[in-house]
Protein backbone atom coordinates (compact mmCIF):
# COMPACT_ATOMS: atom_id res chain seq x y z
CA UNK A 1 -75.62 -6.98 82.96
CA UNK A 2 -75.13 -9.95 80.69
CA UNK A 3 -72.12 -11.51 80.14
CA UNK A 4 -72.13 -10.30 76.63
CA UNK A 5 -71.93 -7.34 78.01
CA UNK A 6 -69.17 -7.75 80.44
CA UNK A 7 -67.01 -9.53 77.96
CA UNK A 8 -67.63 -6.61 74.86
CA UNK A 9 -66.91 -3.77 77.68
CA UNK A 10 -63.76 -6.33 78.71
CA UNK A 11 -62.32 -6.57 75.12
CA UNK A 12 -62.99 -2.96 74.61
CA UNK A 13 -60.94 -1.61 77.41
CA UNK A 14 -58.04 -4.52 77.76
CA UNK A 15 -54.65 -2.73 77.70
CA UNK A 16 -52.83 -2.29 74.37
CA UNK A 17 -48.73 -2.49 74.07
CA UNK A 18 -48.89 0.95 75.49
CA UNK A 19 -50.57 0.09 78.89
CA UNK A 20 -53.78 2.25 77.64
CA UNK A 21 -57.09 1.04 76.62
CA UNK A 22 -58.61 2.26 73.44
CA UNK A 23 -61.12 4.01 75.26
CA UNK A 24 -58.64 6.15 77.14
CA UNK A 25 -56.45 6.69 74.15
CA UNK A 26 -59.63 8.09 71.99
CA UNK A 27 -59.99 10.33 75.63
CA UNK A 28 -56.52 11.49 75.75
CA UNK A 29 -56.12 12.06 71.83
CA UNK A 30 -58.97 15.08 72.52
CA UNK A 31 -56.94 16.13 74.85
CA UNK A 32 -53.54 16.66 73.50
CA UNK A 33 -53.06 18.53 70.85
CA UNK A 34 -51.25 17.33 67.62
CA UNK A 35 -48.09 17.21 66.82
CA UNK A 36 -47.26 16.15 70.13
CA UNK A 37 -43.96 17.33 71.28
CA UNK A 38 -43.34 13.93 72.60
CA UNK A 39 -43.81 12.12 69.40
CA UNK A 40 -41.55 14.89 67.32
CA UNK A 41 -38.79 14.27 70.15
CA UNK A 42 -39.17 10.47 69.97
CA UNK A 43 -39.00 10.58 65.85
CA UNK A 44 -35.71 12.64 66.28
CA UNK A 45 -34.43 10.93 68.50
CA UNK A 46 -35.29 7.68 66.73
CA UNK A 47 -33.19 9.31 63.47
CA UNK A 48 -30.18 10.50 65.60
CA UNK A 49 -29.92 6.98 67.13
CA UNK A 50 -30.24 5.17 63.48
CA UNK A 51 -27.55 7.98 62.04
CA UNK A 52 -25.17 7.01 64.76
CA UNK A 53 -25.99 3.32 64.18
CA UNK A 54 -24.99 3.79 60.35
CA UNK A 55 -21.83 6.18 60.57
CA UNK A 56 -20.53 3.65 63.37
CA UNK A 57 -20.54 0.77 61.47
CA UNK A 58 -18.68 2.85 58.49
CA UNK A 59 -15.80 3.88 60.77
């Protein structure tokens, strides 16, 4: 192997803000099937917190 080759496979598989590589993450995203319950229980509970956030600073 070449180093050109090392450092394209390198940049291609370094860890995103997630912890995953994009070459897992295209892997995984076959996977799991979409919506993910995990990303409709984040987004709600994203809202809930923001509500709170708002009607707390109005009391």
């Amino acid at each position: 192997m070449t180093n050109d080759v090392e450092r394209r496979i390198l940049l291609a598989h370094r860890p995103g803000v997630d912890g995953l590589c994009a070459g897992y993450r295209a892997w995984w995203s076959r996977l799991v099937p979409y919506p993910c319950w995990q990303v409709e229980w984040l987004t709600s509970r994203q809202a809930r917190a923001s509500v709170a956030r708002f009607l707390g600073g109005v009391r």
